[in-house]
Structures are given as structure tokens and as C-alpha cells.
PDB file of N, CA and C in Angstrom:
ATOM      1  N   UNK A   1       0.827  -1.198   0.000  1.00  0.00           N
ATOM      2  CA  UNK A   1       0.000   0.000   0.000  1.00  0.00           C
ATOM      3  C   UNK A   1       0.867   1.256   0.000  1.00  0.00           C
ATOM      4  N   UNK A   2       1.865   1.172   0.649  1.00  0.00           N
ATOM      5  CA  UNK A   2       2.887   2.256   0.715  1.00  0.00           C
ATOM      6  C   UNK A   2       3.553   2.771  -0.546  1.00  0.00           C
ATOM      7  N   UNK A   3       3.843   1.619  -1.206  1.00  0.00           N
ATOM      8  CA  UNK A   3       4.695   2.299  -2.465  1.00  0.00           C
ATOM      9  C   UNK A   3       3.613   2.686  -3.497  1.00  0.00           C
ATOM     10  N   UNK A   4       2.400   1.690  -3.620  1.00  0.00           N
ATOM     11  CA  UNK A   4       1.152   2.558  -3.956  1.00  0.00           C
ATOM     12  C   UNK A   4       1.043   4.016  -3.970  1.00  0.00           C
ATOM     13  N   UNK A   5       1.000   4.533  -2.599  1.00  0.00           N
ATOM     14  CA  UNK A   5       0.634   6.208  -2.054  1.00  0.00           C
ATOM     15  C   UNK A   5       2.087   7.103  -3.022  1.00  0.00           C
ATOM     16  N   UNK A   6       3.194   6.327  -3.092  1.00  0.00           N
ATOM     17  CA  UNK A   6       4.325   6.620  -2.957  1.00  0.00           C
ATOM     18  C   UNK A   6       4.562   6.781  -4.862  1.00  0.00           C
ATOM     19  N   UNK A   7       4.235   5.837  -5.570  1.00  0.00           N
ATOM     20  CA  UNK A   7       3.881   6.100  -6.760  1.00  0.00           C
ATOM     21  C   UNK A   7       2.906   7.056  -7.445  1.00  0.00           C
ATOM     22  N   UNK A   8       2.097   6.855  -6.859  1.00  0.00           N
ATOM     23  CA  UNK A   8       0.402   8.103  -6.904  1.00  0.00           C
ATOM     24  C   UNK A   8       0.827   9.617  -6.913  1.00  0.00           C
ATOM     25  N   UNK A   9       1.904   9.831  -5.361  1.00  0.00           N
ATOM     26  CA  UNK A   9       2.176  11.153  -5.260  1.00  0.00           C
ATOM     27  C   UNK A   9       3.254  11.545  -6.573  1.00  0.00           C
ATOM     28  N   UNK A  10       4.182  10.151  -6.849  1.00  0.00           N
ATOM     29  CA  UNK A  10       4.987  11.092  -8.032  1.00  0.00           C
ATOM     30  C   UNK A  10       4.649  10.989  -9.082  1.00  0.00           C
ATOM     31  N   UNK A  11       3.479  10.747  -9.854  1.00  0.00           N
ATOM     32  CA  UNK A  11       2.544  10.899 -10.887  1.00  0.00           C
ATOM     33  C   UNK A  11       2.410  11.802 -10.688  1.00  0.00           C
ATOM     34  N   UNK A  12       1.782  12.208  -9.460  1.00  0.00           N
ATOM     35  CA  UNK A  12       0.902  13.726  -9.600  1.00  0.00           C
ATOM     36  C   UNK A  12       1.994  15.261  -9.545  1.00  0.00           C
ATOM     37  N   UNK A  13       2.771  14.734  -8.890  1.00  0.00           N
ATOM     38  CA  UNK A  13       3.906  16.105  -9.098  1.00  0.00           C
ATOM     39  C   UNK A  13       4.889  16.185 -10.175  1.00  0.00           C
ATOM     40  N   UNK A  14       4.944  15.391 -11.294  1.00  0.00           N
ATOM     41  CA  UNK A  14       5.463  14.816 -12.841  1.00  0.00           C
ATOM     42  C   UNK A  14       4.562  15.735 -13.325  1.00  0.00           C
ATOM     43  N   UNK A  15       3.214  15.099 -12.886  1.00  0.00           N
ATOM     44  CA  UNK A  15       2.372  15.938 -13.972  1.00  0.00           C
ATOM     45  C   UNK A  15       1.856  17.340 -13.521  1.00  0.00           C
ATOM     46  N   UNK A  16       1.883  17.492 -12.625  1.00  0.00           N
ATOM     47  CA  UNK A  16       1.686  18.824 -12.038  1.00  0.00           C
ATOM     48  C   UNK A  16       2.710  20.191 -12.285  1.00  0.00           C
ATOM     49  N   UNK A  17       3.454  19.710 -12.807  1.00  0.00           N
ATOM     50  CA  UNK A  17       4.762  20.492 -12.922  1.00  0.00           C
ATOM     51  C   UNK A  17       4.728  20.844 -14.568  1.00  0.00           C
ATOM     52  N   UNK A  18       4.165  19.967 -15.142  1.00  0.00           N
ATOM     53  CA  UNK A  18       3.932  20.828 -16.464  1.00  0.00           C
ATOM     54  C   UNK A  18       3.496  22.182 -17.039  1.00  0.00           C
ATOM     55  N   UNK A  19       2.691  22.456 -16.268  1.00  0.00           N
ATOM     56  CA  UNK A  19       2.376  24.052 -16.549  1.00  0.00           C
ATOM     57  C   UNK A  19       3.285  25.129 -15.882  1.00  0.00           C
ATOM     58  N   UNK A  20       4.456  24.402 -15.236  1.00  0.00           N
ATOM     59  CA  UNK A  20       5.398  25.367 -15.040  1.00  0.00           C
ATOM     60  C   UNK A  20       6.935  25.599 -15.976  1.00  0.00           C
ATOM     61  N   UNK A  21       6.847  24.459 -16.647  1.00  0.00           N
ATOM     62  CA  UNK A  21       7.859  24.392 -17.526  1.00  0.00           C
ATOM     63  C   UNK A  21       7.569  25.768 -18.703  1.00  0.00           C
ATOM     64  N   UNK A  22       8.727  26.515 -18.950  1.00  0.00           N
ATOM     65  CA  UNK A  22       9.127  27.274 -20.093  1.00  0.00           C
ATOM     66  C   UNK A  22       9.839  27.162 -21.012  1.00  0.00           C
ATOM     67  N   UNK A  23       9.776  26.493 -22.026  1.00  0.00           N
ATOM     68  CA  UNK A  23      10.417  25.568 -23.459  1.00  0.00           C
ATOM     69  C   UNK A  23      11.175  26.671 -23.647  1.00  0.00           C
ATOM     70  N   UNK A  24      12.803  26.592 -24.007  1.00  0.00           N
ATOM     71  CA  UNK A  24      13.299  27.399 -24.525  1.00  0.00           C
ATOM     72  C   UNK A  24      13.208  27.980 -25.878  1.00  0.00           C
ATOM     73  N   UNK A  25      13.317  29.709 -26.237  1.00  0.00           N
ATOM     74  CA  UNK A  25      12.822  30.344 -27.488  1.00  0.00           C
ATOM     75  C   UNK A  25      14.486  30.741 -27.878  1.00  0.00           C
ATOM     76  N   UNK A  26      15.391  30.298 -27.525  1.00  0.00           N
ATOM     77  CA  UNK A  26      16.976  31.054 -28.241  1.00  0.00           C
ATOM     78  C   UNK A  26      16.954  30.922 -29.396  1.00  0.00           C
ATOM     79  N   UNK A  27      16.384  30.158 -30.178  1.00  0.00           N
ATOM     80  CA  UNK A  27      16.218  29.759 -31.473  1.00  0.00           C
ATOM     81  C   UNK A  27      15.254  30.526 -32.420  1.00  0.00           C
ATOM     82  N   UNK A  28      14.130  30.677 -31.736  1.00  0.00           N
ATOM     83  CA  UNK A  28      12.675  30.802 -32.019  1.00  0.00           C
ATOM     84  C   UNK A  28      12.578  31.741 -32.497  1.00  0.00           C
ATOM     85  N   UNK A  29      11.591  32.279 -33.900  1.00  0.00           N
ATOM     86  CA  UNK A  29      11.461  33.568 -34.404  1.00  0.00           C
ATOM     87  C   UNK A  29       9.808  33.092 -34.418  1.00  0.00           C
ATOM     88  N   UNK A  30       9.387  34.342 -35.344  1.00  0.00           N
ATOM     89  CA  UNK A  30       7.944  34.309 -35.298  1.00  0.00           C
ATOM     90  C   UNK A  30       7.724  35.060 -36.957  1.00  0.00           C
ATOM     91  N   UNK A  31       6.600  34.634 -37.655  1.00  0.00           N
ATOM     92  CA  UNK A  31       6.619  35.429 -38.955  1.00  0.00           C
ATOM     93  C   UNK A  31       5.682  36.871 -39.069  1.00  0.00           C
ATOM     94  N   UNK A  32       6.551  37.674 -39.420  1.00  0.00           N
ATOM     95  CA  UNK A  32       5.853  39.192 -39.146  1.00  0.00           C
ATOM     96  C   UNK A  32       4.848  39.135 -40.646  1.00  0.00           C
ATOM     97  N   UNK A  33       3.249  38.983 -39.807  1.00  0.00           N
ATOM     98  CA  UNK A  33       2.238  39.473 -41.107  1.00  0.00           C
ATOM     99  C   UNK A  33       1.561  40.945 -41.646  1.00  0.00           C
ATOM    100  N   UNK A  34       1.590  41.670 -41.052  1.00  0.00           N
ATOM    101  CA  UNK A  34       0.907  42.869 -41.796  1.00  0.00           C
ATOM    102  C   UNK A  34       1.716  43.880 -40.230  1.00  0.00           C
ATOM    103  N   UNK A  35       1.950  45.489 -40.621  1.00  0.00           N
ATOM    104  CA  UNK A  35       1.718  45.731 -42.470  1.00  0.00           C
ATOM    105  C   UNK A  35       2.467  45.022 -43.122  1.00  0.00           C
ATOM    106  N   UNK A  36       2.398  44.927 -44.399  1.00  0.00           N
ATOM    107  CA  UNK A  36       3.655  44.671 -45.483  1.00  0.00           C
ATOM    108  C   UNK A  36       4.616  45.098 -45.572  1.00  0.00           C
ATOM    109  N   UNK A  37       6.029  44.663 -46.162  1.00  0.00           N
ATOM    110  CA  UNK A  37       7.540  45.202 -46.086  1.00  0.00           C
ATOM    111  C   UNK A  37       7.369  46.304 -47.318  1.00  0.00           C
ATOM    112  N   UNK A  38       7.655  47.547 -47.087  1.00  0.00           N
ATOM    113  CA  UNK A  38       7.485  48.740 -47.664  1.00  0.00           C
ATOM    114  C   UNK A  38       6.144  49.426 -47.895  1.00  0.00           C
ATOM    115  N   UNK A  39       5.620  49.091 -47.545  1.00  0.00           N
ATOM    116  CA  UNK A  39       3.951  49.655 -47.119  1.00  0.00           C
ATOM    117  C   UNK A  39       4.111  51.049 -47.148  1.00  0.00           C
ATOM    118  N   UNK A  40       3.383  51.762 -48.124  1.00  0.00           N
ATOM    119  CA  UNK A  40       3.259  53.472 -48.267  1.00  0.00           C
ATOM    120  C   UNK A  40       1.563  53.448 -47.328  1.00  0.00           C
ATOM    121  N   UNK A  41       1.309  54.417 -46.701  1.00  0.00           N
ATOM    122  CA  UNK A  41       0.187  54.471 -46.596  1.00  0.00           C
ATOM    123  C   UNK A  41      -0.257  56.066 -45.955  1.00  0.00           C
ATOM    124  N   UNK A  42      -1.650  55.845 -45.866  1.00  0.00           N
ATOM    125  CA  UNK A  42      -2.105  57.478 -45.453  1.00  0.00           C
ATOM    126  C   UNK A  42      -2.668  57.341 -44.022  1.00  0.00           C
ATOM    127  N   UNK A  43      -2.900  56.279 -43.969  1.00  0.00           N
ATOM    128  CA  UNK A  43      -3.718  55.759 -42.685  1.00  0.00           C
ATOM    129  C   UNK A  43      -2.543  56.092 -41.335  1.00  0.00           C
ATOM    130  N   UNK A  44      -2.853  56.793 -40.277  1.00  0.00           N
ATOM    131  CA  UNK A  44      -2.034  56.967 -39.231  1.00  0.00           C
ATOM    132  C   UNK A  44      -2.013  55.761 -38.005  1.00  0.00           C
ATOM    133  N   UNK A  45      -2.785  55.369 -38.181  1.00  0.00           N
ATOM    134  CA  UNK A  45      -3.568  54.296 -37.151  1.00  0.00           C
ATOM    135  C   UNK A  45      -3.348  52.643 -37.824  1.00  0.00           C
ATOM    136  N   UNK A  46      -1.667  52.553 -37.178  1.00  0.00           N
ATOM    137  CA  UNK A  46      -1.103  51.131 -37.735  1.00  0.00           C
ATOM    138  C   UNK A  46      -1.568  49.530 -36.881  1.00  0.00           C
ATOM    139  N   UNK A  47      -2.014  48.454 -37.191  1.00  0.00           N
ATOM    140  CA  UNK A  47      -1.830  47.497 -36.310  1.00  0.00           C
ATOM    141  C   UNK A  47      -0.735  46.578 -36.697  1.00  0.00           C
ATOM    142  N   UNK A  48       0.339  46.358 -36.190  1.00  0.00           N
ATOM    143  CA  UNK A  48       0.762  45.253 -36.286  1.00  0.00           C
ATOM    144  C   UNK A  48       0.896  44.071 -36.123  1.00  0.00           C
ATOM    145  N   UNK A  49       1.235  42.986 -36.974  1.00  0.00           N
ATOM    146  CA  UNK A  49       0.294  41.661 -36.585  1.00  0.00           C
ATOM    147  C   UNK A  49       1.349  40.712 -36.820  1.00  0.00           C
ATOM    148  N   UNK A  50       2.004  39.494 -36.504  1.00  0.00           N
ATOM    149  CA  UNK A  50       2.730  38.441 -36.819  1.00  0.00           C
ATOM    150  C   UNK A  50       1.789  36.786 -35.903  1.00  0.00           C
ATOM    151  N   UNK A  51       2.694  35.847 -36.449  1.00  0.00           N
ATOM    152  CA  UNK A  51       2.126  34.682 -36.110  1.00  0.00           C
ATOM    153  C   UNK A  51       1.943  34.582 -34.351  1.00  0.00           C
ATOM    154  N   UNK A  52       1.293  33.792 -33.943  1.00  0.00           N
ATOM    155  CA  UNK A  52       1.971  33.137 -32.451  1.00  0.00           C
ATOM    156  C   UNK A  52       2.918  32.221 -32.025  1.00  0.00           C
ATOM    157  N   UNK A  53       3.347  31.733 -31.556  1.00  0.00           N
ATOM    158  CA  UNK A  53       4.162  30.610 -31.537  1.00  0.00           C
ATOM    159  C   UNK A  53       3.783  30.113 -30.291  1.00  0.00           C
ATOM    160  N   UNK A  54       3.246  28.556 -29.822  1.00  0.00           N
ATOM    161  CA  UNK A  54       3.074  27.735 -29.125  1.00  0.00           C
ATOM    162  C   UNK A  54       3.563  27.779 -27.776  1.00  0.00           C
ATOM    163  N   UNK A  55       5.262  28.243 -27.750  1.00  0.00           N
ATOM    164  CA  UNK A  55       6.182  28.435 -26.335  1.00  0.00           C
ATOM    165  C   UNK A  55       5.977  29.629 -26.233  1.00  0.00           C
ATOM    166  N   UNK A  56       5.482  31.042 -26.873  1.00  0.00           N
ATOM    167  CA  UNK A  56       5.350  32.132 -26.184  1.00  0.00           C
ATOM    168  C   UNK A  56       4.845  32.429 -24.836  1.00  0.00           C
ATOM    169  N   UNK A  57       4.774  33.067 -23.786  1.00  0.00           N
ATOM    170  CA  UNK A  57       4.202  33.775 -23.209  1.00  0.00           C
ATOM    171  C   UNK A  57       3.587  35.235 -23.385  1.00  0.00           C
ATOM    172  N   UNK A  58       4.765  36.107 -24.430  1.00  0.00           N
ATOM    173  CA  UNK A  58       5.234  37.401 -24.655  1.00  0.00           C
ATOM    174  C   UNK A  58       5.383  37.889 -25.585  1.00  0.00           C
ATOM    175  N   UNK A  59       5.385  38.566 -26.221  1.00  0.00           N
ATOM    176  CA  UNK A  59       6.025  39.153 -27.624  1.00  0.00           C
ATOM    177  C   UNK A  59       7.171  40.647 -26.818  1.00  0.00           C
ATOM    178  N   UNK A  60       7.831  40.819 -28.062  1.00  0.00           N
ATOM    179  CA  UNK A  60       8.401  41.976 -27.838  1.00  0.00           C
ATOM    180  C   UNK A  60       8.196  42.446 -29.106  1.00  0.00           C
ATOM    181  N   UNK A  61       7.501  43.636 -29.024  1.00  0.00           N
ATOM    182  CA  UNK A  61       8.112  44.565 -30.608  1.00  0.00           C
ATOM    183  C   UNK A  61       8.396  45.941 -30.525  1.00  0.00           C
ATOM    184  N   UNK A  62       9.567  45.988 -31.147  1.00  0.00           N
ATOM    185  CA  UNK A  62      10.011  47.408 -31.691  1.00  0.00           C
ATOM    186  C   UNK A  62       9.948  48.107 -32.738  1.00  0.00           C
ATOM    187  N   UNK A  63       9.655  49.592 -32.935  1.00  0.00           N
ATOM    188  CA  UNK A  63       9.875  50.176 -33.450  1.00  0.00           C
ATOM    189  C   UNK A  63      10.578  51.605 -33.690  1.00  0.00           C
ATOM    190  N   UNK A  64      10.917  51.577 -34.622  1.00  0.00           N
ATOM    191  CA  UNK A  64      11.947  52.399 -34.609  1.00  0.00           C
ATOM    192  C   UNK A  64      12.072  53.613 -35.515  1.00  0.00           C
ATOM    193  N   UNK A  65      12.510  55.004 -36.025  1.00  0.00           N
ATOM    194  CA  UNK A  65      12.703  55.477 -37.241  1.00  0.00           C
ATOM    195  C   UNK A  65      13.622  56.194 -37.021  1.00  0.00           C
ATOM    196  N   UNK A  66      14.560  56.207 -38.472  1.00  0.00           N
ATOM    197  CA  UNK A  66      13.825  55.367 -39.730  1.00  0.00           C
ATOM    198  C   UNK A  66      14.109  54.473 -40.078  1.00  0.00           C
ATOM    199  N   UNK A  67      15.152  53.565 -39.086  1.00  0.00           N
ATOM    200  CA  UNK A  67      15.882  52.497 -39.376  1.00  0.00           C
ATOM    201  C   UNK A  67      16.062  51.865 -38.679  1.00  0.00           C
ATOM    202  N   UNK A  68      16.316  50.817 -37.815  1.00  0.00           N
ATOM    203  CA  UNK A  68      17.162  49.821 -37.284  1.00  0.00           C
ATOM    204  C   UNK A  68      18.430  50.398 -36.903  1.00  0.00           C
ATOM    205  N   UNK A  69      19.487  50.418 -38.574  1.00  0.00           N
ATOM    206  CA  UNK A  69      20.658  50.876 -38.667  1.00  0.00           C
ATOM    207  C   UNK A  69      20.748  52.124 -38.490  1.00  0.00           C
ATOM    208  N   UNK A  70      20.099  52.981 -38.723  1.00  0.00           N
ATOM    209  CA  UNK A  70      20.101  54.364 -38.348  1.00  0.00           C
ATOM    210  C   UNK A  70      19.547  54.926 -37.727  1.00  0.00           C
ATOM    211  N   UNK A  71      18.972  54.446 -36.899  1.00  0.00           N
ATOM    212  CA  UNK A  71      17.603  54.763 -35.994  1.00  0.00           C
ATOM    213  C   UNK A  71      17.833  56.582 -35.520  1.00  0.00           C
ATOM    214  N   UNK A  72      16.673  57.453 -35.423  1.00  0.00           N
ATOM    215  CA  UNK A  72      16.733  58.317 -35.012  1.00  0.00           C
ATOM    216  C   UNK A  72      16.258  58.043 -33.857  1.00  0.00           C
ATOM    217  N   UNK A  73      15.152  57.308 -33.550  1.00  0.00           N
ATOM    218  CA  UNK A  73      14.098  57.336 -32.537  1.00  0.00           C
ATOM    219  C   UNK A  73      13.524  55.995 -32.254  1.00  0.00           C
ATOM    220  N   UNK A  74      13.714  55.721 -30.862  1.00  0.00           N
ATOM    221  CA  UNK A  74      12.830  54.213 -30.574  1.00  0.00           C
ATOM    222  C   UNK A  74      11.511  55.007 -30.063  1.00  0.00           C
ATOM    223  N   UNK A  75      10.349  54.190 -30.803  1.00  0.00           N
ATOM    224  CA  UNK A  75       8.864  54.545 -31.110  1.00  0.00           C
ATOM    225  C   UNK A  75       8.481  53.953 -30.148  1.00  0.00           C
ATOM    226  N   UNK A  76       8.606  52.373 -29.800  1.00  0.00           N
ATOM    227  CA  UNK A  76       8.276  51.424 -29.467  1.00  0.00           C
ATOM    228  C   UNK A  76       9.341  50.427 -28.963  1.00  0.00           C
ATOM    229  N   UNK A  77       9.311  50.092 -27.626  1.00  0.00           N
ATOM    230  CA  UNK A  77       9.921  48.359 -27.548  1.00  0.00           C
ATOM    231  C   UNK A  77       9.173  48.306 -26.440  1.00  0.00           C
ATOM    232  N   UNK A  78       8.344  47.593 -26.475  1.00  0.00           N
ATOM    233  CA  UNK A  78       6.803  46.779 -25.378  1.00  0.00           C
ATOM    234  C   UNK A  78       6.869  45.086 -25.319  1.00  0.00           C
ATOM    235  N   UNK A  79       6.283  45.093 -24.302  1.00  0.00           N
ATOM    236  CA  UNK A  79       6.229  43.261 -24.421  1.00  0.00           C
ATOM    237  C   UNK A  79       4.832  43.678 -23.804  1.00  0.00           C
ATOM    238  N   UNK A  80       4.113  42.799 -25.187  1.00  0.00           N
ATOM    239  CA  UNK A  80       2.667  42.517 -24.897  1.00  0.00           C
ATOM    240  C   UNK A  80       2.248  40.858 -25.019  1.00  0.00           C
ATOM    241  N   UNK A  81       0.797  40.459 -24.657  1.00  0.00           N
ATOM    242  CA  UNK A  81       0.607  39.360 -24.382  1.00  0.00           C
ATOM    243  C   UNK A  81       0.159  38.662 -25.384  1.00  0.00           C
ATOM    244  N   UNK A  82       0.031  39.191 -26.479  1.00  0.00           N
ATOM    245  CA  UNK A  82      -1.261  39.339 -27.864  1.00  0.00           C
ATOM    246  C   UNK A  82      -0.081  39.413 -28.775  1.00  0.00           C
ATOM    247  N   UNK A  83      -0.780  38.847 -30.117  1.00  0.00           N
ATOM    248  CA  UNK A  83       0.125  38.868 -31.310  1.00  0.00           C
ATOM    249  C   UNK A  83      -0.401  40.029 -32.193  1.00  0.00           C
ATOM    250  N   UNK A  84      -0.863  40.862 -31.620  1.00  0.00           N
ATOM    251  CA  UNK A  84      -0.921  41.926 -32.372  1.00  0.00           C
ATOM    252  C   UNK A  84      -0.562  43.366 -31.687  1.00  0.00           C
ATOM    253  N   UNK A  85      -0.376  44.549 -32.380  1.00  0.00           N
ATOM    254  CA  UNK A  85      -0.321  45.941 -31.290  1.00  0.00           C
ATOM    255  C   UNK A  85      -0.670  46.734 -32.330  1.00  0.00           C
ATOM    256  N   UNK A  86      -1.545  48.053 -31.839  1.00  0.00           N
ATOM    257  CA  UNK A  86      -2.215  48.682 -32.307  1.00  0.00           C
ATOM    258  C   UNK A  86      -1.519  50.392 -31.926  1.00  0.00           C
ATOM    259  N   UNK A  87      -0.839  51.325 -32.986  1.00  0.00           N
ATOM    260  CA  UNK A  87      -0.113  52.585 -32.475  1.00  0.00           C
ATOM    261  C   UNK A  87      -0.441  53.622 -33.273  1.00  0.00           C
ATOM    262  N   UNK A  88      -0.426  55.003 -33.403  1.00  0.00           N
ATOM    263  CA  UNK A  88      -0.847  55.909 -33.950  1.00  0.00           C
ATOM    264  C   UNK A  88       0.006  56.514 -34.097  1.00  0.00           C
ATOM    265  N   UNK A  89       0.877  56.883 -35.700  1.00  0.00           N
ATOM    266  CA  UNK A  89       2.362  57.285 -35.875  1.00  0.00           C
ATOM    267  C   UNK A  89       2.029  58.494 -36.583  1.00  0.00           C
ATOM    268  N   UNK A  90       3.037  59.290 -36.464  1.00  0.00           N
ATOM    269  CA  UNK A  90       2.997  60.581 -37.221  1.00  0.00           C
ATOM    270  C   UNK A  90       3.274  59.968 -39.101  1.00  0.00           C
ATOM    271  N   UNK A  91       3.761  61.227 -39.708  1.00  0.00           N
ATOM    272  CA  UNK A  91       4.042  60.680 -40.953  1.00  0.00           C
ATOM    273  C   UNK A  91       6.027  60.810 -40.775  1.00  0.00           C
ATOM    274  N   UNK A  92       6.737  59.706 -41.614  1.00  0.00           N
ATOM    275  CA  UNK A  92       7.586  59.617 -41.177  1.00  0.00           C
ATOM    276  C   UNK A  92       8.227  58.021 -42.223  1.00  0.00           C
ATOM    277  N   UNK A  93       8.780  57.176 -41.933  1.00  0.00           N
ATOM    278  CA  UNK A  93       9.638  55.883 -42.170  1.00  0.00           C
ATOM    279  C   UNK A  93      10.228  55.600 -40.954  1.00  0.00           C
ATOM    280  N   UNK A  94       9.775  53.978 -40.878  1.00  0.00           N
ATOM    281  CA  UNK A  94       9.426  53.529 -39.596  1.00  0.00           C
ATOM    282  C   UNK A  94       9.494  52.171 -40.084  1.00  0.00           C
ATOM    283  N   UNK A  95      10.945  51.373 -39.451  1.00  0.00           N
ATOM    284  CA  UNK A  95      10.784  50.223 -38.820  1.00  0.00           C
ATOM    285  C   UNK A  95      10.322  48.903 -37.794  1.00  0.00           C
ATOM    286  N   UNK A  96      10.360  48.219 -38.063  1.00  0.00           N
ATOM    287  CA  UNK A  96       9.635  47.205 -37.019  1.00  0.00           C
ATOM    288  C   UNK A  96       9.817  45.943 -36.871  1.00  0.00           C
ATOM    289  N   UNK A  97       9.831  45.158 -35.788  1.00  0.00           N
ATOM    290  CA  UNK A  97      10.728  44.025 -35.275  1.00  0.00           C
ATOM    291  C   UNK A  97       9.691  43.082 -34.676  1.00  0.00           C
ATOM    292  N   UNK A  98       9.751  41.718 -34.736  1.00  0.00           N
ATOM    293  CA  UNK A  98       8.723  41.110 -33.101  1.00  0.00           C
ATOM    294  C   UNK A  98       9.410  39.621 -33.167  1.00  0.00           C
ATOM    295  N   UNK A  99       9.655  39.687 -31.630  1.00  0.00           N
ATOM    296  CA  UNK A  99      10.100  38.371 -31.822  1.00  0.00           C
ATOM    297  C   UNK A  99       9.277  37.350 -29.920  1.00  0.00           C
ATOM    298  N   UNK A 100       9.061  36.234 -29.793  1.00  0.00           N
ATOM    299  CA  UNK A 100       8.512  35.238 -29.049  1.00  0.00           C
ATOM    300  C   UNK A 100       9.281  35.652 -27.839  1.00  0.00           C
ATOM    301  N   UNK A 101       8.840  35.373 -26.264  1.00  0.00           N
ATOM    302  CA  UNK A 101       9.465  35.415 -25.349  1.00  0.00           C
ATOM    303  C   UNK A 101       8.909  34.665 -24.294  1.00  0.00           C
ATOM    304  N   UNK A 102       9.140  34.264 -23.063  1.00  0.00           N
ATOM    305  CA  UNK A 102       8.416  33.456 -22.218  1.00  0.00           C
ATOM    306  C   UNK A 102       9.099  33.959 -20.638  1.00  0.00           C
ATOM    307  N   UNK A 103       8.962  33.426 -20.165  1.00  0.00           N
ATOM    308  CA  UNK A 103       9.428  33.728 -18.496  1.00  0.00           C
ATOM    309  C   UNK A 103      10.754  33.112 -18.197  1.00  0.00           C
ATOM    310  N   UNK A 104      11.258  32.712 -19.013  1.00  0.00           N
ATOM    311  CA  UNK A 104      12.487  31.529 -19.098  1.00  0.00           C
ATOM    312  C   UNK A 104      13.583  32.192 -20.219  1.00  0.00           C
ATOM    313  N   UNK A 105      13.194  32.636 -21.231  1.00  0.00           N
ATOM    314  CA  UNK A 105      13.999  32.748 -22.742  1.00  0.00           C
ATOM    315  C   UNK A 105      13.538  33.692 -23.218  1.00  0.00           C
ATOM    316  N   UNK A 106      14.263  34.551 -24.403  1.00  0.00           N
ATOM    317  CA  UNK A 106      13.762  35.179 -25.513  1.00  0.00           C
ATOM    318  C   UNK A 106      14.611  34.407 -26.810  1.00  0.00           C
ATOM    319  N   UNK A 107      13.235  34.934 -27.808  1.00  0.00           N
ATOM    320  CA  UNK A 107      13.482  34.255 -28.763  1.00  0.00           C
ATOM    321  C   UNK A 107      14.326  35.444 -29.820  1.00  0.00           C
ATOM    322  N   UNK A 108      14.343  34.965 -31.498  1.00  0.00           N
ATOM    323  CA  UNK A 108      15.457  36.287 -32.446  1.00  0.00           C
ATOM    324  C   UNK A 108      13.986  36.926 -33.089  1.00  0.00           C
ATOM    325  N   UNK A 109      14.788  38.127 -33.105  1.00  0.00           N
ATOM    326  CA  UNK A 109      14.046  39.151 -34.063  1.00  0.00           C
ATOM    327  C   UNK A 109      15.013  38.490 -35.871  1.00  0.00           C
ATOM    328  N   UNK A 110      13.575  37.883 -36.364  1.00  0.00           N
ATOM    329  CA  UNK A 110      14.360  37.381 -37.558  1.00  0.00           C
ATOM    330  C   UNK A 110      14.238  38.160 -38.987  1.00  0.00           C
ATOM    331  N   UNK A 111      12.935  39.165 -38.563  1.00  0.00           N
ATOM    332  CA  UNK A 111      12.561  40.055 -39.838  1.00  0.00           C
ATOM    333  C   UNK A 111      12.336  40.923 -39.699  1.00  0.00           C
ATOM    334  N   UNK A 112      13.000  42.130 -40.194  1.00  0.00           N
ATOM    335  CA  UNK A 112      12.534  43.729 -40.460  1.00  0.00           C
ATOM    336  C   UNK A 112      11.552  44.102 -41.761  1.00  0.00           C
ATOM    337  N   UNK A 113      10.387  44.973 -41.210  1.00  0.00           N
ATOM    338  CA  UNK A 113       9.716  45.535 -42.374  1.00  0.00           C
ATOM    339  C   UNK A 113       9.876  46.717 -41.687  1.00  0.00           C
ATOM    340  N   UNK A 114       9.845  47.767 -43.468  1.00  0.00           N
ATOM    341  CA  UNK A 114       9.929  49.520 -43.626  1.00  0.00           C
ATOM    342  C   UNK A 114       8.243  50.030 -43.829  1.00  0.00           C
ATOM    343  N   UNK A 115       8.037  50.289 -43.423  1.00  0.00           N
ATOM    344  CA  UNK A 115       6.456  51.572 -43.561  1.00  0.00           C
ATOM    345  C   UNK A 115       6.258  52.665 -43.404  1.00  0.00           C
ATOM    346  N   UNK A 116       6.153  53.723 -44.426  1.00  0.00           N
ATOM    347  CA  UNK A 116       6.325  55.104 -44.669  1.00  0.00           C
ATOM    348  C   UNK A 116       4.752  55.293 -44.575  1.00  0.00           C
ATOM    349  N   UNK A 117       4.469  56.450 -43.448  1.00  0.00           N
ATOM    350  CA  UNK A 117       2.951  57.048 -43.217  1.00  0.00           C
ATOM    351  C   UNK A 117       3.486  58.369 -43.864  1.00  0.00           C
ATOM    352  N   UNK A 118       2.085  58.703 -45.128  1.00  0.00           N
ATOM    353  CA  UNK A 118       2.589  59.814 -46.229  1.00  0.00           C
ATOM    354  C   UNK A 118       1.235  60.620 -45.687  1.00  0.00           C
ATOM    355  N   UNK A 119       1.153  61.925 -46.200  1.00  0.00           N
ATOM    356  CA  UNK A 119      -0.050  62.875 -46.186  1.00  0.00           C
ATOM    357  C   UNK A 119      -0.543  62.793 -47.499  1.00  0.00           C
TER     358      UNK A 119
END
């Protein structure tokens, strides 16, 4: 009966412990969907949107103008919970980044897109 109780309890803390595990993201990117890479537009009121990925907890995205490489100005670097973010930009050229994160790891920023808000 003993090793019974004794088996039972480490089933249950094996499996109990799963929702605490955080899969590592060092690897992990995510695919950036809208806007599009060079996107002209008039609209001030951008959402940005990429995939989810399964091990997330987090996203991080940045933005930047007018470059990455030349950046004048960080717009944006947030960690939200959602695969999308919603911002209201002047007119300008404006980069943007997102990559997976969890409580354990971050994952790579694997793709840059450019989007110019015109009058």
C-alpha cells in the first residue's frame, strides 16, 4: 500500500509540474504578417500583426525610425501578451521588429519591415 501512495504522489507532481515548464525560445522567431515590407500608406492608425508561436508567453516589438541601422528614434519596444499591437504614428519611415518570449527565454528578431505614413 505504501509504495502505492508513494507512486500516486509522483505521478501527480510529474504531472503537475507541467504548466510550469518554459520551453526554450533562443532559437525561435515568429513570422511578421501585416503591415507589409514597404507599405506606403495614409492611414495613421497602424496594427501590427505576426504569427503566435506555441512556447510564447510574450512578444516583444520594436519600433523604430527610420531604421534599425540608423535609428533616429525608438517609437516602441513593449512586451505585450497578444500577437498583435495597435499605435498611432505621425508621418515619417518607420521600422519594425517582433520576436517570441516566455518567463524563461527570448526568442530572435528574424525580420525587419519599412512603412512610410505619407499625407
Amino acid at each position: 500500500m505504501n509504495k502505492l501512495v508513494y507512486y500516486l504522489l509522483f505521478f501527480l507532481l510529474i504531472t503537475s509540474c507541467a504548466d510550469f515548464i518554459e520551453y526554450p525560445l533562443e532559437k525561435e522567431t515568429v513570422e511578421l504578417k501585416a503591415p507589409a515590407d514597404d507599405l506606403s500608406t495614409r492611414d495613421s492608425v497602424i496594427t501590427f500583426w505576426w504569427n503566435t508561436h506555441q512556447d510564447a508567453k510574450y512578444y516583444r516589438i520594436q519600433i523604430v525610425s527610420p531604421s534599425f541601422e540608423n535609428s533616429a528614434q525608438l517609437i516602441v519596444d513593449s512586451l505585450v501578451d497578444k500577437n498583435q499591437f495597435q499605435i498611432q504614428l505621425n508621418q515619417g519611415v518607420y521600422q519594425w521588429q517582433a520576436r517570441p518570449e516566455n518567463d524563461g527565454s527570448v526568442g530572435l528578431f528574424q525580420e525587419r519591415r519599412t512603412l512610410r505614413i505619407i499625407k
